[in-house]
C-alpha atoms as a PDB file:
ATOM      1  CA  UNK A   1     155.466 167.637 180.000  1.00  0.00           C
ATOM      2  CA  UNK A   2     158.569 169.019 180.922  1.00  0.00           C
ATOM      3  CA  UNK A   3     161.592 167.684 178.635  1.00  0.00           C
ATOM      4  CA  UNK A   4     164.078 168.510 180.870  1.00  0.00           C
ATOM      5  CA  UNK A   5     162.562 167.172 184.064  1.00  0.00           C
ATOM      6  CA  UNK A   6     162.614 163.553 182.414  1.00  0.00           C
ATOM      7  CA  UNK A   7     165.747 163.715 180.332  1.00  0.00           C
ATOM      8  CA  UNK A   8     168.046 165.857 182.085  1.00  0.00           C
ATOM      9  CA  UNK A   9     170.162 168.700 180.279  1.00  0.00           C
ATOM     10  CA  UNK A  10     173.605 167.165 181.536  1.00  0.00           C
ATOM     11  CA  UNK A  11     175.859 165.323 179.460  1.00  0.00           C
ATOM     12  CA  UNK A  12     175.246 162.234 181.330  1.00  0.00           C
ATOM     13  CA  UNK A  13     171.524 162.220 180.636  1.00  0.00           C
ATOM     14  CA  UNK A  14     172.120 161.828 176.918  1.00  0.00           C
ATOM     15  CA  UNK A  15     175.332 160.229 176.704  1.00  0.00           C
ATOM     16  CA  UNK A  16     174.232 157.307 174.669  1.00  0.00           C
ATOM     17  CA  UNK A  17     172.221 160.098 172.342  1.00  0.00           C
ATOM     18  CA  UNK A  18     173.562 162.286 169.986  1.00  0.00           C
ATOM     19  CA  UNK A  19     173.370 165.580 171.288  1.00  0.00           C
ATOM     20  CA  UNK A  20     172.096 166.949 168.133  1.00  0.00           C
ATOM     21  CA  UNK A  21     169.301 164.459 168.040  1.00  0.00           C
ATOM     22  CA  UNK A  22     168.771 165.742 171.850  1.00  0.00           C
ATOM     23  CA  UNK A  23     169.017 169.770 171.158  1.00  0.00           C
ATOM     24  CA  UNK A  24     166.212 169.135 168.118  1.00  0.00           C
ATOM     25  CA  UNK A  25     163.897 167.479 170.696  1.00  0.00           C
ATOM     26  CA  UNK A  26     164.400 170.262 172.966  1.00  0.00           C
ATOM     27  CA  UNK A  27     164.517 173.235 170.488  1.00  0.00           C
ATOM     28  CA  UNK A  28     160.737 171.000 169.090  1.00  0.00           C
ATOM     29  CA  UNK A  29     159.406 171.029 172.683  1.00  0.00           C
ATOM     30  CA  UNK A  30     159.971 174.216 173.655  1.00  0.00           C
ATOM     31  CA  UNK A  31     158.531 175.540 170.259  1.00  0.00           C
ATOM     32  CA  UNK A  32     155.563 173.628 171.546  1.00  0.00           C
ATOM     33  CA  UNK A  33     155.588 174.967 175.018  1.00  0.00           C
ATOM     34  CA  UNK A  34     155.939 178.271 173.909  1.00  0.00           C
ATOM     35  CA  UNK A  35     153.191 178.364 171.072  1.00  0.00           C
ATOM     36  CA  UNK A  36     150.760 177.087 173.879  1.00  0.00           C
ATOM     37  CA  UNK A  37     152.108 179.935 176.161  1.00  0.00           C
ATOM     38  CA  UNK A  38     151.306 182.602 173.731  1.00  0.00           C
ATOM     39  CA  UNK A  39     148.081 181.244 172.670  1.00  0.00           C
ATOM     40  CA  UNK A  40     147.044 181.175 176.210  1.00  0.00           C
ATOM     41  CA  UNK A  41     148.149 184.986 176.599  1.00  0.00           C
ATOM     42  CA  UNK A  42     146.905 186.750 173.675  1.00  0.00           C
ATOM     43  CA  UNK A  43     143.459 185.776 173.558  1.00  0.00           C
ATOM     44  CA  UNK A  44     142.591 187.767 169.822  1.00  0.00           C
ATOM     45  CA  UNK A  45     145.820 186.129 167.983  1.00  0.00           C
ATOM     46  CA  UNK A  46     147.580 182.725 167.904  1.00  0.00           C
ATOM     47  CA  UNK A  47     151.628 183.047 167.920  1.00  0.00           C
ATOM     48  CA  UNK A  48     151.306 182.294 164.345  1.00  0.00           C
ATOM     49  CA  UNK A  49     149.188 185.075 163.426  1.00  0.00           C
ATOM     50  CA  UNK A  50     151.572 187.254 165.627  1.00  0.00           C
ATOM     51  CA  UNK A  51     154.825 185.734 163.854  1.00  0.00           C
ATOM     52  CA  UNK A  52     153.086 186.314 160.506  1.00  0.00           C
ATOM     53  CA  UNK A  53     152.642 190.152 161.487  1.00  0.00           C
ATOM     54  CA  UNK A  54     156.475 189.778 163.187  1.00  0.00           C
ATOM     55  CA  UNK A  55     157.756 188.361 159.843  1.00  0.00           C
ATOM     56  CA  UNK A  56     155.882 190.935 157.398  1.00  0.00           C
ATOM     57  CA  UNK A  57     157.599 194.011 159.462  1.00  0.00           C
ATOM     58  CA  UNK A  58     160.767 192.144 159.048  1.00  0.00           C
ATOM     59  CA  UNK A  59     160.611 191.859 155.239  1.00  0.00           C
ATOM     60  CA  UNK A  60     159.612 195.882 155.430  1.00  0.00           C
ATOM     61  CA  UNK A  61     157.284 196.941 152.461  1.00  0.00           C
ATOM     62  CA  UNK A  62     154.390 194.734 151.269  1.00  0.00           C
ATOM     63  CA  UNK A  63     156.150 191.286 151.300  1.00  0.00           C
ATOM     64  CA  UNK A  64     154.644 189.171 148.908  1.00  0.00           C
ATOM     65  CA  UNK A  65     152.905 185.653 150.238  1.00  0.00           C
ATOM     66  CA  UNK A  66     156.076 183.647 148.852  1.00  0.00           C
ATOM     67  CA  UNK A  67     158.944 186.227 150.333  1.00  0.00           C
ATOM     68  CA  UNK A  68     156.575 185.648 153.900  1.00  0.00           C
ATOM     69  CA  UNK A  69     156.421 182.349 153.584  1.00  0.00           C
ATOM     70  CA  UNK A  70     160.106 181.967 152.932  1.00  0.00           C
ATOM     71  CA  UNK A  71     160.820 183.771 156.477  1.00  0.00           C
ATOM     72  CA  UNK A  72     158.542 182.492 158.430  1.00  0.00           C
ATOM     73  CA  UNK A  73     160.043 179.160 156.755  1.00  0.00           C
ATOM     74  CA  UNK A  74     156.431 177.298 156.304  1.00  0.00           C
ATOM     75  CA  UNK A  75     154.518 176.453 152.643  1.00  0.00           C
ATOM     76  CA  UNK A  76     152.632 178.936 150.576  1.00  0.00           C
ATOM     77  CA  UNK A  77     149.404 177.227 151.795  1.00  0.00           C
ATOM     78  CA  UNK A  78     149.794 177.459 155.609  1.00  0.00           C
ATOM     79  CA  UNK A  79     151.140 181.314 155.164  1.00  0.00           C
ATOM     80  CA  UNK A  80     147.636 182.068 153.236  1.00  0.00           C
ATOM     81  CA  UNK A  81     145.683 180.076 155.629  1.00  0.00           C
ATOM     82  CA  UNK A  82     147.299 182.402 158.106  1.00  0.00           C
ATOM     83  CA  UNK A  83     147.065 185.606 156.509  1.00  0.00           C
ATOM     84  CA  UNK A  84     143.505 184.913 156.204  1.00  0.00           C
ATOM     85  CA  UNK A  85     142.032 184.518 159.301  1.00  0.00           C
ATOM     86  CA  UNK A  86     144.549 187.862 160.099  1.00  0.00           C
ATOM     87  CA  UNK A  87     142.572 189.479 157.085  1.00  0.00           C
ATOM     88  CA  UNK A  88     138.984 188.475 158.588  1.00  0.00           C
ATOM     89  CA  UNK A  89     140.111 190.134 161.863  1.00  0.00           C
ATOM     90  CA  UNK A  90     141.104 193.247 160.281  1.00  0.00           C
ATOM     91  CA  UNK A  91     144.798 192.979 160.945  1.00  0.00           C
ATOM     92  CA  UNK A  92     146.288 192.495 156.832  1.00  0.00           C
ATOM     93  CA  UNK A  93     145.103 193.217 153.583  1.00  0.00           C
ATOM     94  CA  UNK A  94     145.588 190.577 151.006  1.00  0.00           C
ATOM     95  CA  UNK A  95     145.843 192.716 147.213  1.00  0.00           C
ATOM     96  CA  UNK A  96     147.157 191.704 143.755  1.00  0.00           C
ATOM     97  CA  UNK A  97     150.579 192.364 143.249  1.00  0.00           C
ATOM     98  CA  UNK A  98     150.164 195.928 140.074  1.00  0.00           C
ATOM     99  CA  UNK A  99     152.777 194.559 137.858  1.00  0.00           C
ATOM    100  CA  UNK A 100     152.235 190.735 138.273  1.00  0.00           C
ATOM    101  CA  UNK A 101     148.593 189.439 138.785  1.00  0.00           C
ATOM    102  CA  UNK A 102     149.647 186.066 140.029  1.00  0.00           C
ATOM    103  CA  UNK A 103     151.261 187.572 143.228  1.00  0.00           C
ATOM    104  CA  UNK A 104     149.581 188.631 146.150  1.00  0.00           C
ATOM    105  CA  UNK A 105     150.984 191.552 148.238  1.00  0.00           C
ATOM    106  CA  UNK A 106     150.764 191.755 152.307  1.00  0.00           C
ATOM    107  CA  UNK A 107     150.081 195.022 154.122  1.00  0.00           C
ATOM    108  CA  UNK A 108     149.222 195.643 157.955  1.00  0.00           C
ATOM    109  CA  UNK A 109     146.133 197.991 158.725  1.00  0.00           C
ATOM    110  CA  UNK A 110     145.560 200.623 161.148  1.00  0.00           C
ATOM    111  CA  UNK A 111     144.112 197.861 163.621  1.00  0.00           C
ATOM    112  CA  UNK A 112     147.202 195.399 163.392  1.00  0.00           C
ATOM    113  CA  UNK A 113     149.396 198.398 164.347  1.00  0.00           C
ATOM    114  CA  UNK A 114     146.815 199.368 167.547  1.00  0.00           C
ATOM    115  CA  UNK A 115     146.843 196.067 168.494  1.00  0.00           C
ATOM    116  CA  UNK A 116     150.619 195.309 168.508  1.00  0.00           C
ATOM    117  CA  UNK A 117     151.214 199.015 169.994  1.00  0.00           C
ATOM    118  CA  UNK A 118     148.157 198.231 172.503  1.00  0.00           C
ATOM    119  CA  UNK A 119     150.422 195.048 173.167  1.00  0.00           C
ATOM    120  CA  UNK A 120     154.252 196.179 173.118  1.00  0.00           C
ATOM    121  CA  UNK A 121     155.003 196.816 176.713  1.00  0.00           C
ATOM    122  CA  UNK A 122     153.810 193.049 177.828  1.00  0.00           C
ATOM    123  CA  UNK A 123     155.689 191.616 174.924  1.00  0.00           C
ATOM    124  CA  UNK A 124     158.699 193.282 176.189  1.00  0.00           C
ATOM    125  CA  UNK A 125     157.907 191.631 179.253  1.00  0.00           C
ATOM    126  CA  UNK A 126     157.667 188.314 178.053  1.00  0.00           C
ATOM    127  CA  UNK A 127     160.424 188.776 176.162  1.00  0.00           C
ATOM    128  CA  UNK A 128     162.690 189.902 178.617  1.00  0.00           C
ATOM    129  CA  UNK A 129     161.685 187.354 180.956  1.00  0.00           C
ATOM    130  CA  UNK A 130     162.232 184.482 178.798  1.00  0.00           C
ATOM    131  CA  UNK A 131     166.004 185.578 177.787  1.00  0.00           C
ATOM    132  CA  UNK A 132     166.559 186.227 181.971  1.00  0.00           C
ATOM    133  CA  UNK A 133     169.601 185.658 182.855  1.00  0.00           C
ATOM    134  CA  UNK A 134     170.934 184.063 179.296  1.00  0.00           C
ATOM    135  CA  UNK A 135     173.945 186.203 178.417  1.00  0.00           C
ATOM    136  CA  UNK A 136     174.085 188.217 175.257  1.00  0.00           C
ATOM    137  CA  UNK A 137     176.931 186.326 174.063  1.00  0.00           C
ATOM    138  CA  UNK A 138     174.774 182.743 174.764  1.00  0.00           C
ATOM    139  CA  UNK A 139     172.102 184.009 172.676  1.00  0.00           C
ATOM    140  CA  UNK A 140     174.055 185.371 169.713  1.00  0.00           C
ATOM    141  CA  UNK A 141     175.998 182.235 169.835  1.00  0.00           C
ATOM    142  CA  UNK A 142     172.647 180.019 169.930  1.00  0.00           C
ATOM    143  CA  UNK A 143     171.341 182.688 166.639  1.00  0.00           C
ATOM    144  CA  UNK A 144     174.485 180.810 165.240  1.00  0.00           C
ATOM    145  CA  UNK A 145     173.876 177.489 165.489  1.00  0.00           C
ATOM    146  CA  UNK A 146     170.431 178.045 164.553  1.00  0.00           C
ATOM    147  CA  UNK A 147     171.489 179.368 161.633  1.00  0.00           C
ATOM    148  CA  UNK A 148     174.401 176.401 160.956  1.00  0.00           C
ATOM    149  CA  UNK A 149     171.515 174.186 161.086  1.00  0.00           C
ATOM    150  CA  UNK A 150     169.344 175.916 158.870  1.00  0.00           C
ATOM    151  CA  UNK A 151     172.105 176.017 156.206  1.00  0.00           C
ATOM    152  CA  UNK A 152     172.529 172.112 156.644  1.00  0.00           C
ATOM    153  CA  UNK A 153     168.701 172.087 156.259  1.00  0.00           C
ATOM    154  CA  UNK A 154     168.935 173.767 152.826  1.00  0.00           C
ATOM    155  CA  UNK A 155     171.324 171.403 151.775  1.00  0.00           C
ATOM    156  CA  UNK A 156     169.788 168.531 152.618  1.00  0.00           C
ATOM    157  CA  UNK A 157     166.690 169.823 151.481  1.00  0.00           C
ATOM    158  CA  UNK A 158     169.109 169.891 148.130  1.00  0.00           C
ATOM    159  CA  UNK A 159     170.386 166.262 148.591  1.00  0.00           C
ATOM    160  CA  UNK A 160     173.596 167.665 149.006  1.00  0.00           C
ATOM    161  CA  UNK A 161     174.836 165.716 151.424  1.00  0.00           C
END
């Protein structure tokens, strides 16, 4: 389904709506339409998998599940349940943390890096494609709302309001 073919993006289409309430249904469909997207593409790894491996390069080093989970801004559980199925295809290693047993360190192998090198030109592609003809300015100012919101998240999450 396309949300913007039935709801409109004008301010007319929503004006009985909040338009926060209407931005969270988009920003919720398009994570939807873009998971499927992705999954469809990359037929050895869901977006998940590939945002797990995204998210463990961002936190540089050998994140530990907790610090990956905290990015990638989803439980302990699903992160594991994640890493997992990247660990039975060859693309992490899962080891105990030497100074504290009860953590579990992330690494990428040899065959995570093949793959993503194997892959880096399309993602470009995709990548560039998707942000066509959104202005660098649009998207930094869209990186700050996102992160507004996720601040109000937190403290909510708090009961801070």
């Amino acid at each position: 389904m396309d949300f913007n073919k039935y709801t409109g993006t004008d301010l007319e289409s929503f004006k009985n709506m909040n338009p926060g309430q209407f931005l969270l249904g988009q920003i919720s469909a398009f994570e939807n339409k873009h998971q499927a997207s992705i999954d469809a593409f990359h037929k050895d790894i869901t977006w998940k998998q590939y945002f797990a491996i995204i998210c463990v390069r961002l936190c540089g080093g050998n994140p530990t599940i907790r610090q990956l989970s905290d990015v990638m801004g989803s439980s302990h559980q699903n992160v594991k349940q994640i890493l997992l199925k990247l660990e039975k295809k060859g693309f992490v290693l899962i080891t105990d943390d030497t100074n504290d047993k009860r953590k579990q360190r992330i690494s990428l192998t040899k065959a995570c890096g093949d793959f993503c090198r194997a892959n880096a030109e399309t993602n470009r592609k995709i990548i560039n494609g998707l942000f066509d003809g959104i202005s660098r300015e649009s998207i930094l100012e869209a990186i700050k709302v996102i992160g507004m919101m996720e601040q109000n998240l937190k403290r909510i999450d708090e009961c801070k309001l």
